[in-house]
N, C-alpha and C. Protein backbone atom coordinates (compact mmCIF):
# COMPACT_ATOMS: atom_id res chain seq x y z
N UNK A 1 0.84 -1.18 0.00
CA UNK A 1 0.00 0.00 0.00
C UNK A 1 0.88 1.24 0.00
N UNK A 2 0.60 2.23 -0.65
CA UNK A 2 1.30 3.53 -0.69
C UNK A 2 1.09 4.26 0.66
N UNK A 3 2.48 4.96 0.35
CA UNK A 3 2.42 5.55 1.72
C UNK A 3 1.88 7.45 1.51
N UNK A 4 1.38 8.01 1.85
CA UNK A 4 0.39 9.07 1.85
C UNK A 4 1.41 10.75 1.87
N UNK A 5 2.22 10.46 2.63
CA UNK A 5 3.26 11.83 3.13
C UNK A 5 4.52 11.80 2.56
N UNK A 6 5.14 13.17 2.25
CA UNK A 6 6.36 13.26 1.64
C UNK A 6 7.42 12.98 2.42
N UNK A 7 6.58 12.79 3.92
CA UNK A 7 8.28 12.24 4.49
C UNK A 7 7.84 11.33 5.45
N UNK A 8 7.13 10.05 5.00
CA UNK A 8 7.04 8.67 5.87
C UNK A 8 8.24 7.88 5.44
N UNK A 9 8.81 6.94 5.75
CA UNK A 9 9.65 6.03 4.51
C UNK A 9 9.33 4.73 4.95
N UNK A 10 9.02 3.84 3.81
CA UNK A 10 9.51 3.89 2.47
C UNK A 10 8.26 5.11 2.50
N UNK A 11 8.13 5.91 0.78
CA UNK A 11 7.21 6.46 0.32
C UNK A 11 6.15 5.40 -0.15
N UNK A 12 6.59 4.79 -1.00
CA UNK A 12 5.91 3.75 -1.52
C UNK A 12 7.01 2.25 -1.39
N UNK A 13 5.90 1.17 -1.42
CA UNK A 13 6.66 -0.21 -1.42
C UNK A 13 5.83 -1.00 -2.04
N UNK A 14 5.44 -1.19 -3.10
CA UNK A 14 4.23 -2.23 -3.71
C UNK A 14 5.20 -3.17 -4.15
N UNK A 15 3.90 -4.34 -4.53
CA UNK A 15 4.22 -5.68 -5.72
C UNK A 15 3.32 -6.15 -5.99
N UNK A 16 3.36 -6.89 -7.05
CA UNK A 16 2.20 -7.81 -7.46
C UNK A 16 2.96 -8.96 -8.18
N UNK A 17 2.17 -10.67 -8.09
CA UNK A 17 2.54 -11.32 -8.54
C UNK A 17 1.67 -12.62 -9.40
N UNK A 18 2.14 -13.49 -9.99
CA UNK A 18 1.97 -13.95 -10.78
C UNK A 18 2.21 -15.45 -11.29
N UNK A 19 1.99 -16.39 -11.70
CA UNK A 19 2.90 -17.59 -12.20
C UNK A 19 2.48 -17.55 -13.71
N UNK A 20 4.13 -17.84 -14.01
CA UNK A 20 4.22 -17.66 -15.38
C UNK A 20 4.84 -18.83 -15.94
N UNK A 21 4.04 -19.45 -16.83
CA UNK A 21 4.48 -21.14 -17.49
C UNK A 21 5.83 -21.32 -18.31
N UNK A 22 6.85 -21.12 -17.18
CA UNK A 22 8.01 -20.75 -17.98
C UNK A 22 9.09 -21.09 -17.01
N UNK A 23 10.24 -21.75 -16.88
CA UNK A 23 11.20 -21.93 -15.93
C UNK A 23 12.10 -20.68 -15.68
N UNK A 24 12.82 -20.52 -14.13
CA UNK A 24 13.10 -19.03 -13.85
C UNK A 24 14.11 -18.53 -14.74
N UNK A 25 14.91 -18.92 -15.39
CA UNK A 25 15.53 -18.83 -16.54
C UNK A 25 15.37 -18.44 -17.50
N UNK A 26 13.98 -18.81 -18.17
CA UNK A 26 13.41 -18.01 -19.46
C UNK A 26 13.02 -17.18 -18.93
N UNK A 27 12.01 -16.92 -17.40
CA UNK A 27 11.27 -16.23 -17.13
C UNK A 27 12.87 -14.55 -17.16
N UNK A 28 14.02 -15.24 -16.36
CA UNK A 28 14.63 -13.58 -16.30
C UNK A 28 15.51 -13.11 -17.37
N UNK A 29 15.53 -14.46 -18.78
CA UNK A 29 16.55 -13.76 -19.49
C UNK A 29 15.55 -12.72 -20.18
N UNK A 30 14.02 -12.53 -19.72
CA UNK A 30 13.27 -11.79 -20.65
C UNK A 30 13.14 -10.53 -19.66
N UNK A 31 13.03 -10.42 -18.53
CA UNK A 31 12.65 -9.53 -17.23
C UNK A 31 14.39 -8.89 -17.54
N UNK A 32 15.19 -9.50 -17.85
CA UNK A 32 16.22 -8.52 -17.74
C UNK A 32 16.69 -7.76 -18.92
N UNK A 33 16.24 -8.14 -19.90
CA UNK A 33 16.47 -7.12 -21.23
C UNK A 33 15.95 -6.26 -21.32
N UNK A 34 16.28 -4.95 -20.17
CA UNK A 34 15.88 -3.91 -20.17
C UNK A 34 15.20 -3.24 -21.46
N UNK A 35 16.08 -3.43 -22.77
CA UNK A 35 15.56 -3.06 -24.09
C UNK A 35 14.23 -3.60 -24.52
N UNK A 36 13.91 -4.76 -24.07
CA UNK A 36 12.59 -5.42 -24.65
C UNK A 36 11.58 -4.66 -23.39
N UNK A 37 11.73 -3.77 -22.61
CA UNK A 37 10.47 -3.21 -21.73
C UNK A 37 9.51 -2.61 -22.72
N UNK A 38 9.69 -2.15 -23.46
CA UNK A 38 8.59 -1.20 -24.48
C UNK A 38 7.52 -2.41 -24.96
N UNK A 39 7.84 -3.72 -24.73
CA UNK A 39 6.65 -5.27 -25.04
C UNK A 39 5.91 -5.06 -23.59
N UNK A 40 6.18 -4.30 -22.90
CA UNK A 40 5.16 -4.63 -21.71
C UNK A 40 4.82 -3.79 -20.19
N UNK A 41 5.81 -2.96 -20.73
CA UNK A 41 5.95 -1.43 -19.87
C UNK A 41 4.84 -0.53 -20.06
N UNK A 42 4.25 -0.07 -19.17
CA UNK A 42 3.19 0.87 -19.42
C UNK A 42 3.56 2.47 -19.52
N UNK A 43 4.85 2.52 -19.39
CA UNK A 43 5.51 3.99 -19.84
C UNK A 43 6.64 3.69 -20.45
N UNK A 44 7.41 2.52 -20.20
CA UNK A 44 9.00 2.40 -20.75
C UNK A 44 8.38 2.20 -22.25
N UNK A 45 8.96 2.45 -23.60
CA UNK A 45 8.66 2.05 -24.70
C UNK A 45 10.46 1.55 -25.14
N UNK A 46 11.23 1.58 -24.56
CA UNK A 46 12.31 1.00 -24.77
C UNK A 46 14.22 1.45 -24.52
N UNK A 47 14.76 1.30 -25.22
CA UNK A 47 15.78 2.02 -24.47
C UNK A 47 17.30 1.37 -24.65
N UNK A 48 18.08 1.71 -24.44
CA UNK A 48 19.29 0.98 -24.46
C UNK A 48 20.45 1.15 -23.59
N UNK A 49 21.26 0.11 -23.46
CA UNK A 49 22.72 -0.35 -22.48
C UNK A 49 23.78 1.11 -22.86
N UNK A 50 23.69 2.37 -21.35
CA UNK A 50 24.91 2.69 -21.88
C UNK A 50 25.91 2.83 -21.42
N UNK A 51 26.37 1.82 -20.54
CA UNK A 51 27.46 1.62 -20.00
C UNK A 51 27.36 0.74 -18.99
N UNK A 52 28.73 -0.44 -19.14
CA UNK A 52 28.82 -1.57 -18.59
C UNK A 52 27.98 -2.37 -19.67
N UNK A 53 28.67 -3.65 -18.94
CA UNK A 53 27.80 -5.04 -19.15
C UNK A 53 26.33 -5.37 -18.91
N UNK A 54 25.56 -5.35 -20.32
CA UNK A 54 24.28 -5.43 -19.98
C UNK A 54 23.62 -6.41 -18.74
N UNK A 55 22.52 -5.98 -18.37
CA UNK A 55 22.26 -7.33 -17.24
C UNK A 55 23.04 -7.58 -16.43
N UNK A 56 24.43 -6.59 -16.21
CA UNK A 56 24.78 -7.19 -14.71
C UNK A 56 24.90 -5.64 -13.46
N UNK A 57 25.48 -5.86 -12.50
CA UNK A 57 25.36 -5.18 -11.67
C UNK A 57 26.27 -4.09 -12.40
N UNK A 58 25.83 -2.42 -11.88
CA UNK A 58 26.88 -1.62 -12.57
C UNK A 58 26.57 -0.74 -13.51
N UNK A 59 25.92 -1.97 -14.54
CA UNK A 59 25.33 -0.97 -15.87
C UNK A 59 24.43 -0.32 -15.81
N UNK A 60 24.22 -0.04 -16.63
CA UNK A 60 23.63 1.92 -16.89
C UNK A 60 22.69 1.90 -18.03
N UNK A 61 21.16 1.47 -17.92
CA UNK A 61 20.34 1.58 -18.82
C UNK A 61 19.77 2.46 -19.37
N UNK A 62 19.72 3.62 -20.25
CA UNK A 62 18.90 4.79 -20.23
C UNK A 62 17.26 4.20 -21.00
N UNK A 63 16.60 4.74 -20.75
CA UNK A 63 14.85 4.49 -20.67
C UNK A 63 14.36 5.50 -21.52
N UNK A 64 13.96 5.50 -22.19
CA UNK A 64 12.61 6.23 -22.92
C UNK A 64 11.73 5.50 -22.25
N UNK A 65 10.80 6.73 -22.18
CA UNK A 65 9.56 6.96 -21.44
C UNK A 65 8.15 7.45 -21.91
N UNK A 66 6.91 7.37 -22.29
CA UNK A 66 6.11 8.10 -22.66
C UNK A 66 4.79 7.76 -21.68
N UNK A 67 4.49 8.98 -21.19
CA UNK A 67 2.77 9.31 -20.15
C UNK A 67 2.21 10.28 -20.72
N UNK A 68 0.79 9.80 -21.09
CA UNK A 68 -0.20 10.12 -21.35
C UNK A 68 -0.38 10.97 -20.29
N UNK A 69 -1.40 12.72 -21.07
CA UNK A 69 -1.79 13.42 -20.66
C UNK A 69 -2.99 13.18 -19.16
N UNK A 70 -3.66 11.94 -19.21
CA UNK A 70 -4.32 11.74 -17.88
C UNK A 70 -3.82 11.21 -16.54
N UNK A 71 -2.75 10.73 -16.67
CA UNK A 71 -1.80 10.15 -15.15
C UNK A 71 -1.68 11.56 -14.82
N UNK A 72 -2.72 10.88 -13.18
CA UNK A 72 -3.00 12.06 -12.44
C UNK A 72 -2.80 13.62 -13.15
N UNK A 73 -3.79 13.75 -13.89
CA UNK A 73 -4.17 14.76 -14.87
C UNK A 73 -3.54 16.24 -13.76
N UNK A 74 -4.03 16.54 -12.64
CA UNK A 74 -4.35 17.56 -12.20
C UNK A 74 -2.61 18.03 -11.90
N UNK A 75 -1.74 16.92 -11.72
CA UNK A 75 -0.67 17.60 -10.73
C UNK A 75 0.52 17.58 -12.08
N UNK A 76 1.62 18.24 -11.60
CA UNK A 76 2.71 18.79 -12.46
C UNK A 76 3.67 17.59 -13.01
N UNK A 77 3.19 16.09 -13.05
CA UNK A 77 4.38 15.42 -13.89
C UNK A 77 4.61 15.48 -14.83
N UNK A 78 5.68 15.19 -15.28
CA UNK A 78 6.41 14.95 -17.09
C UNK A 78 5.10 14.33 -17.13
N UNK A 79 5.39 15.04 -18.82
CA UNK A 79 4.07 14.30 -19.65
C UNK A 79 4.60 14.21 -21.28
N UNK A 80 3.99 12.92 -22.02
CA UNK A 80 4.83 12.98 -23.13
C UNK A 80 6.28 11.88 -23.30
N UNK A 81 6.87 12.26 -23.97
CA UNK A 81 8.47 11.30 -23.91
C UNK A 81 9.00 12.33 -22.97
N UNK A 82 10.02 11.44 -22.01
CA UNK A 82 10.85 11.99 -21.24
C UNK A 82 11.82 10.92 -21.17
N UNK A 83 12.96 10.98 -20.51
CA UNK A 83 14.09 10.03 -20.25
C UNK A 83 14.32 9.66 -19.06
N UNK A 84 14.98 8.52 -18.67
CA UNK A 84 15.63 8.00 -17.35
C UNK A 84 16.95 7.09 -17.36
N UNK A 85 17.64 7.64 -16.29
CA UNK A 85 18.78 6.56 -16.24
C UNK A 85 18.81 5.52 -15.21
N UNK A 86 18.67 4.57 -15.38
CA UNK A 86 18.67 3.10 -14.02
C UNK A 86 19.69 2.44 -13.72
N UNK A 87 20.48 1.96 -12.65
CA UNK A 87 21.55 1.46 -12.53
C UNK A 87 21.18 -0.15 -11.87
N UNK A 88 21.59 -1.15 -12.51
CA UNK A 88 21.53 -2.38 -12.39
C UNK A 88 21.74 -2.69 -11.23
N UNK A 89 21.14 -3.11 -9.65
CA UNK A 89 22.09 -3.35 -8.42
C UNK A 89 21.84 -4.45 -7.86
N UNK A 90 20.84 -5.40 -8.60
CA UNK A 90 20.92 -6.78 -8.28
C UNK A 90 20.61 -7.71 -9.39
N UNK A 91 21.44 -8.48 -9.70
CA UNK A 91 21.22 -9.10 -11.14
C UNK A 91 21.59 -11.05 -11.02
N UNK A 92 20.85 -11.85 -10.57
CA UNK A 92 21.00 -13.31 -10.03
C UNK A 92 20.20 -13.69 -10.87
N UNK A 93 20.42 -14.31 -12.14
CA UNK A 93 19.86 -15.27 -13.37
C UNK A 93 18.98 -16.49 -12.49
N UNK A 94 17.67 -16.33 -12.95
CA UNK A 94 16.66 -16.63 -12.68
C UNK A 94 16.01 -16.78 -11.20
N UNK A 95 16.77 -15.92 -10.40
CA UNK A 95 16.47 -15.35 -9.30
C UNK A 95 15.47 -13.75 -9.26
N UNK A 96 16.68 -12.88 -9.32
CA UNK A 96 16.40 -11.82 -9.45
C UNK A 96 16.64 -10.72 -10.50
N UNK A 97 16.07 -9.66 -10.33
CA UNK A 97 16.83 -8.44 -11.36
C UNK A 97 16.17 -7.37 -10.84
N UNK A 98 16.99 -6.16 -10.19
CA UNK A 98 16.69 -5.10 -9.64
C UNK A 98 17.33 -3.64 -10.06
N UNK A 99 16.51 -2.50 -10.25
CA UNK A 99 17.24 -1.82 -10.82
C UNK A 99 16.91 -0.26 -10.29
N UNK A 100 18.01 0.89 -9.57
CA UNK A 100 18.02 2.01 -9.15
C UNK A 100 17.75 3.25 -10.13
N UNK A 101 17.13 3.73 -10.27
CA UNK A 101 17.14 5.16 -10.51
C UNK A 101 17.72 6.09 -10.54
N UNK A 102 18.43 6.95 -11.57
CA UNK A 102 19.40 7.69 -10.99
C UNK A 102 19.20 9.31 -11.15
N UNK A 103 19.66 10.12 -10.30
CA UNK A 103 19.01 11.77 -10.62
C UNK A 103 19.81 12.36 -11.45
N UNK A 104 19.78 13.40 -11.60
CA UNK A 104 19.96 13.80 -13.20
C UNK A 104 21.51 14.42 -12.78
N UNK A 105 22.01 13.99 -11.81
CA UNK A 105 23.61 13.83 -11.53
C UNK A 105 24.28 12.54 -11.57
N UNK A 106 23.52 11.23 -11.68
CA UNK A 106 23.83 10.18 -12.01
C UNK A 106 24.42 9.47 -10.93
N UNK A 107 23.62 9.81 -9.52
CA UNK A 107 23.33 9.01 -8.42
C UNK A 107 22.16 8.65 -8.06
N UNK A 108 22.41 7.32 -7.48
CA UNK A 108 21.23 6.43 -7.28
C UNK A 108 20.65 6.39 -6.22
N UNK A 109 19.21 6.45 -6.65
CA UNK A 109 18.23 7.04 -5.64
C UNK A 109 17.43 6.08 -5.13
N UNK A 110 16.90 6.54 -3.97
CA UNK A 110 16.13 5.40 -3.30
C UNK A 110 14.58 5.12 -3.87
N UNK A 111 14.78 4.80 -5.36
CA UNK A 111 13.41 4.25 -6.10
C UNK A 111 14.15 3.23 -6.73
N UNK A 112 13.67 1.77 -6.67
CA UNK A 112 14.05 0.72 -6.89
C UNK A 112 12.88 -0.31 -7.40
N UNK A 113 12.92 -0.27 -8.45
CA UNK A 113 11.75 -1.29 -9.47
C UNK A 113 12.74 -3.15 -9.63
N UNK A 114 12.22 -3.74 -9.79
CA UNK A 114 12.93 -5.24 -9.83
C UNK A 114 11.56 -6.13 -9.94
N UNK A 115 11.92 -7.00 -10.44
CA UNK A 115 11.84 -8.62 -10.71
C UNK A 115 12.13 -9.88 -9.52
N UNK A 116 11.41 -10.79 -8.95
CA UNK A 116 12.22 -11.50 -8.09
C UNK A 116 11.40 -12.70 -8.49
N UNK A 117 12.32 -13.80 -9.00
CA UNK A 117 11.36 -15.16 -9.63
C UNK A 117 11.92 -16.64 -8.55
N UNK A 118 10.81 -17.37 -8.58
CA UNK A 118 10.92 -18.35 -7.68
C UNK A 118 10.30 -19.55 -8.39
N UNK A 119 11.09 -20.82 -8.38
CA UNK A 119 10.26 -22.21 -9.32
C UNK A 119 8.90 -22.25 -8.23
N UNK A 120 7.61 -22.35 -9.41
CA UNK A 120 6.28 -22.90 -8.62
C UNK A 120 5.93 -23.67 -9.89
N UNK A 121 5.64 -25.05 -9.25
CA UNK A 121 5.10 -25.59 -10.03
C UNK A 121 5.92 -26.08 -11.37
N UNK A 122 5.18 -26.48 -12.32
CA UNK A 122 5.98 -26.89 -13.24
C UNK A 122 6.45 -25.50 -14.21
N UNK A 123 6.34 -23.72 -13.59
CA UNK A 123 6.76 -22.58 -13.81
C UNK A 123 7.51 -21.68 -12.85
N UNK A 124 7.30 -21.00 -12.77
CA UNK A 124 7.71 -20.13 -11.78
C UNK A 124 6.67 -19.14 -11.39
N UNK A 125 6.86 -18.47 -10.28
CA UNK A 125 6.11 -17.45 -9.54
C UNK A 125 7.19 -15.99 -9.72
N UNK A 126 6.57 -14.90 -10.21
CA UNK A 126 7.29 -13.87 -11.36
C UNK A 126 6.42 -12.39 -10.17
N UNK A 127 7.73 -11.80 -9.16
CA UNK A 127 6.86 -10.59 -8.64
C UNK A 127 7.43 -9.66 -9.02
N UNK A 128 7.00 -8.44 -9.45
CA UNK A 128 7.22 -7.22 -9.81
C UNK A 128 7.10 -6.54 -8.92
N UNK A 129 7.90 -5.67 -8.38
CA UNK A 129 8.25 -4.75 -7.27
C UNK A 129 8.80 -3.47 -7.44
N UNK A 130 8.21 -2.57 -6.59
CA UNK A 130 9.17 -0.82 -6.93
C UNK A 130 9.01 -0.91 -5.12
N UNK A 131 9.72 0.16 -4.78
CA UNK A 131 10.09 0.56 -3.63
C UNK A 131 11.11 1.55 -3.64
N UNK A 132 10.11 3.11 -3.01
CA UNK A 132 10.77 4.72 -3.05
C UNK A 132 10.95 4.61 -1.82
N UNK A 133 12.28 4.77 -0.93
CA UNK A 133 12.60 4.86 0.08
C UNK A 133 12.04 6.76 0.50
N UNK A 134 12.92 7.44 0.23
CA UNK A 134 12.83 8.94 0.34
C UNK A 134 12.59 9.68 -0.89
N UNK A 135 12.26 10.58 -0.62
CA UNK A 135 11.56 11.22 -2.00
C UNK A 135 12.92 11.49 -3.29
N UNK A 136 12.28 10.96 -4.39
CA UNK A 136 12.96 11.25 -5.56
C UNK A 136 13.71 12.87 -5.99
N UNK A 137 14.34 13.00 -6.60
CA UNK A 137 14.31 14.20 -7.25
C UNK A 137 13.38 14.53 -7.56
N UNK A 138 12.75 13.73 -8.62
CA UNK A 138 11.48 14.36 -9.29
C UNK A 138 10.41 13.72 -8.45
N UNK A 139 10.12 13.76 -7.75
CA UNK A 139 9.37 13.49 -6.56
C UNK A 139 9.17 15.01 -5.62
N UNK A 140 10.19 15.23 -5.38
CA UNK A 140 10.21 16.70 -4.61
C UNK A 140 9.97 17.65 -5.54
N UNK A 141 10.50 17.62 -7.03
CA UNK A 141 10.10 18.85 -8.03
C UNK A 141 8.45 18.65 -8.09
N UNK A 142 8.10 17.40 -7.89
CA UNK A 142 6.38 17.77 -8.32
C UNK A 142 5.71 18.02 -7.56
N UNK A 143 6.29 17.78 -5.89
CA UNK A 143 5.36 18.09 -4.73
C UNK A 143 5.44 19.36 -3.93
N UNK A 144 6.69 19.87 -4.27
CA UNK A 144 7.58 20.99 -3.83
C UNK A 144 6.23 22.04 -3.59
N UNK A 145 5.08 22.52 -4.23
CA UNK A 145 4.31 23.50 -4.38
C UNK A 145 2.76 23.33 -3.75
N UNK A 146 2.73 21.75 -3.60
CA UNK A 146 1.78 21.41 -3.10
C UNK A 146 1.39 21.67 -1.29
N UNK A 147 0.56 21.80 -1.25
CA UNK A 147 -0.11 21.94 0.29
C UNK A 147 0.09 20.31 0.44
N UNK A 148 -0.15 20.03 2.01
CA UNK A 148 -0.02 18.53 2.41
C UNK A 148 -1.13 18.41 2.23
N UNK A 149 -2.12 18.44 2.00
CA UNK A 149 -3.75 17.57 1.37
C UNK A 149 -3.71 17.51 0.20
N UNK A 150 -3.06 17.95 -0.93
CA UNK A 150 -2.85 17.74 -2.11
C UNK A 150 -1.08 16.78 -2.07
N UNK A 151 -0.38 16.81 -1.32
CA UNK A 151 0.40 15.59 -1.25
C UNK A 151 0.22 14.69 -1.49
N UNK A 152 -0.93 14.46 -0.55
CA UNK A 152 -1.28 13.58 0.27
C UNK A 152 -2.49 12.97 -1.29
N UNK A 153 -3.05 13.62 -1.44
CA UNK A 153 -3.82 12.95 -2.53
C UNK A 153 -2.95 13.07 -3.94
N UNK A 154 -1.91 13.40 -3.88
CA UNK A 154 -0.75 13.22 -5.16
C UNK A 154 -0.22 11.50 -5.04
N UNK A 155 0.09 11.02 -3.84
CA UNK A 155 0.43 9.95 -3.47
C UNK A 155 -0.24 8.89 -3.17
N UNK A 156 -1.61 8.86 -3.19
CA UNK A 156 -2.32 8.28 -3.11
C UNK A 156 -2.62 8.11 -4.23
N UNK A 157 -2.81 9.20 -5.49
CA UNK A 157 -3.25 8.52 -6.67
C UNK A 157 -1.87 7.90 -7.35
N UNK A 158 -0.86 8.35 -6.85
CA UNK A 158 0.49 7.90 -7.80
C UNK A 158 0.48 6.41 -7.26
N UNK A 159 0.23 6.31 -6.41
CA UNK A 159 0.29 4.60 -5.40
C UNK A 159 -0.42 4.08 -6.07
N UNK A 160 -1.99 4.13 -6.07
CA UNK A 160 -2.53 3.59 -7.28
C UNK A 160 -2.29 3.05 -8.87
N UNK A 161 -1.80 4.30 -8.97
CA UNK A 161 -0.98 4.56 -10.50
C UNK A 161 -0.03 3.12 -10.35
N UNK A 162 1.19 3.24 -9.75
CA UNK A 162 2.03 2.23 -9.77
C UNK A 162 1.55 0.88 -9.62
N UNK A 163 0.77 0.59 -8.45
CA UNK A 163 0.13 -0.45 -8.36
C UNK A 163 -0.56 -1.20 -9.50
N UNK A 164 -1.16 -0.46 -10.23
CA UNK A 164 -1.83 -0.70 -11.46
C UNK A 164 -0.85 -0.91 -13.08
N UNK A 165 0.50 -0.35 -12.65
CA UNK A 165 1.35 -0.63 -13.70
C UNK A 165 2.24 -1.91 -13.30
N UNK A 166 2.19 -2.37 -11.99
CA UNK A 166 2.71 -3.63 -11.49
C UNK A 166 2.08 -4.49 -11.91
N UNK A 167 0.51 -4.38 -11.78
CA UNK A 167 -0.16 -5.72 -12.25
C UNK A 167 -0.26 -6.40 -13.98
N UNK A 168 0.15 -4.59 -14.59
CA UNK A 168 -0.28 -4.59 -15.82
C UNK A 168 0.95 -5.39 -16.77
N UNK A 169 2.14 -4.73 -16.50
CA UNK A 169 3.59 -5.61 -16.53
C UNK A 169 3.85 -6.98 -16.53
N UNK A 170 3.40 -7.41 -15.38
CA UNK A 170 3.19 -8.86 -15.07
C UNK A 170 2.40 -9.58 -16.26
N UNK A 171 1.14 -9.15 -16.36
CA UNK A 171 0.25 -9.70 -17.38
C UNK A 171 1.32 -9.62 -19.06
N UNK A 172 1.65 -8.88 -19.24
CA UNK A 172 2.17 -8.69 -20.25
C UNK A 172 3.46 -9.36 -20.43
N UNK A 173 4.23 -9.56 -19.66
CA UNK A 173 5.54 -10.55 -19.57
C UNK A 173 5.22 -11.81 -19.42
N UNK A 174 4.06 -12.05 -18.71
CA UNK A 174 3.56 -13.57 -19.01
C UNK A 174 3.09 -13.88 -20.42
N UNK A 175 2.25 -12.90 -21.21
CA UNK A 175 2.01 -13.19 -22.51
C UNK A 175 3.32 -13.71 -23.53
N UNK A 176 4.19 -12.54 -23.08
CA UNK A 176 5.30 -12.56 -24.20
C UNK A 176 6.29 -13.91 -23.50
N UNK A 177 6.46 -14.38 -22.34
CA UNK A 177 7.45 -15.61 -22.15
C UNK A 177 6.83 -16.57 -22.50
N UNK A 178 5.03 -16.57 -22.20
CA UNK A 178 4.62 -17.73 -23.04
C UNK A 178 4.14 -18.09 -24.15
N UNK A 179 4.13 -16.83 -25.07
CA UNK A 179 4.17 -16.93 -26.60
C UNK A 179 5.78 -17.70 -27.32
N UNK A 180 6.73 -17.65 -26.10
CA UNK A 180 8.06 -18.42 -27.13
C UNK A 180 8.37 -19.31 -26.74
C-alpha cells in the first residue's frame, strides 16, 4: 500500500505477482532485457545499455519513457516522452533483477523497481516490485508547491498509479514468455 506523506519512509513499497508457465531462466533472461520493456511497460517504450555489461550489476540503462496526458491529470508530472537513467544493483539469473534510478547527476536514488522469480510448479512465480525509500528528485520537483492535502492525494493517486502498472507488466511478460 502507498504511503500518503512526503516524508514517511519507504514512500511507496508495492508488488504484485503472478505464475508464469516458464522456468526461472526463461522467465529472467526476458525480465532482464531492459531493451525489450517497451513489449510490456506501461511507460518504458524502450531504451538501451549505456554503459557496462548489460544485465549485470553496474550498468547503466537509459529508458525512454512516454505518459499520457491523464496520469493524475491535475498535478505537475512529465508528460509525453521523457528520459531515465537506471543502474543495475541486483542481477542473479533466474532469481532476481533489480534496478536504481538515478538523478539527473547520475546518483542512485532510493526508487528501486525489480523482478524476483521463484520455481512454482511446473513454472515459476514472477513478482514485480518498486520501492521509493525517500523522496525522488522528481518526486520533490512535483510536490515541492503542493499543500499537504494535495500531497497527500498526489500519493495516493500515484500509489494507485504504480500499483496498477505492477499488475499490468506482469500480465504482459507472461504473454510474451509464453508466446516463445
Amino acid at each position: 500500500m502507498a504511503q500518503t506523506t512526503h516524508t514517511e519512509t519507504p514512500l511507496f513499497e508495492l508488488s504484485a505477482s503472478l505464475h508464469v508457465d516458464a522456468a526461472p531462466e526463461e522467465v529472467y533472461a526476458v525480465v532482464s532485457d531492459l531493451g525489450r520493456s517497451g513489449e510490456w511497460s506501461p511507460e518504458c517504450v524502450g531504451g538501451a545499455w549505456i554503459s557496462g555489461e548489460p544485465r549485470t550489476v553496474g550498468s547503466v540503462f537509459r529508458g525512454e519513457n512516454l505518459r499520457a496526458d491523464d496520469v493524475v491529470g491535475w498535478a505537475p508530472v512529465v508528460r509525453g516522452t521523457w528520459f531515465t537513467e537506471s543502474e543495475v544493483v541486483a542481477a542473479e539469473p533466474g532469481r532476481t533483477f533489480d534496478w536504481a534510478m538515478r538523478d539527473s547527476a547520475g546518483r542512485r536514488q532510493e526508487s528501486v523497481w525489480g523482478f524476483a522469480i521463484a520455481p512454482e510448479g511446473t513454472g515459476s512465480r514472477l513478482t514485480h516490485h518498486f520501492r521509493m525509500g525517500s523522496a525522488t528528485e522528481g518526486i520533490k520537483g512535483i510536490t515541492a508547491e503542493m499543500s499537504a492535502e494535495r500531497r497527500q492525494q498526489f500519493f495516493t493517486e500515484w500509489g494507485a498509479k504504480v500499483e496498477g502498472d505492477l499488475g499490468a507488466t506482469l500480465a504482459r511478460i507472461k504473454d510474451v514468455v509464453e508466446e516463445n
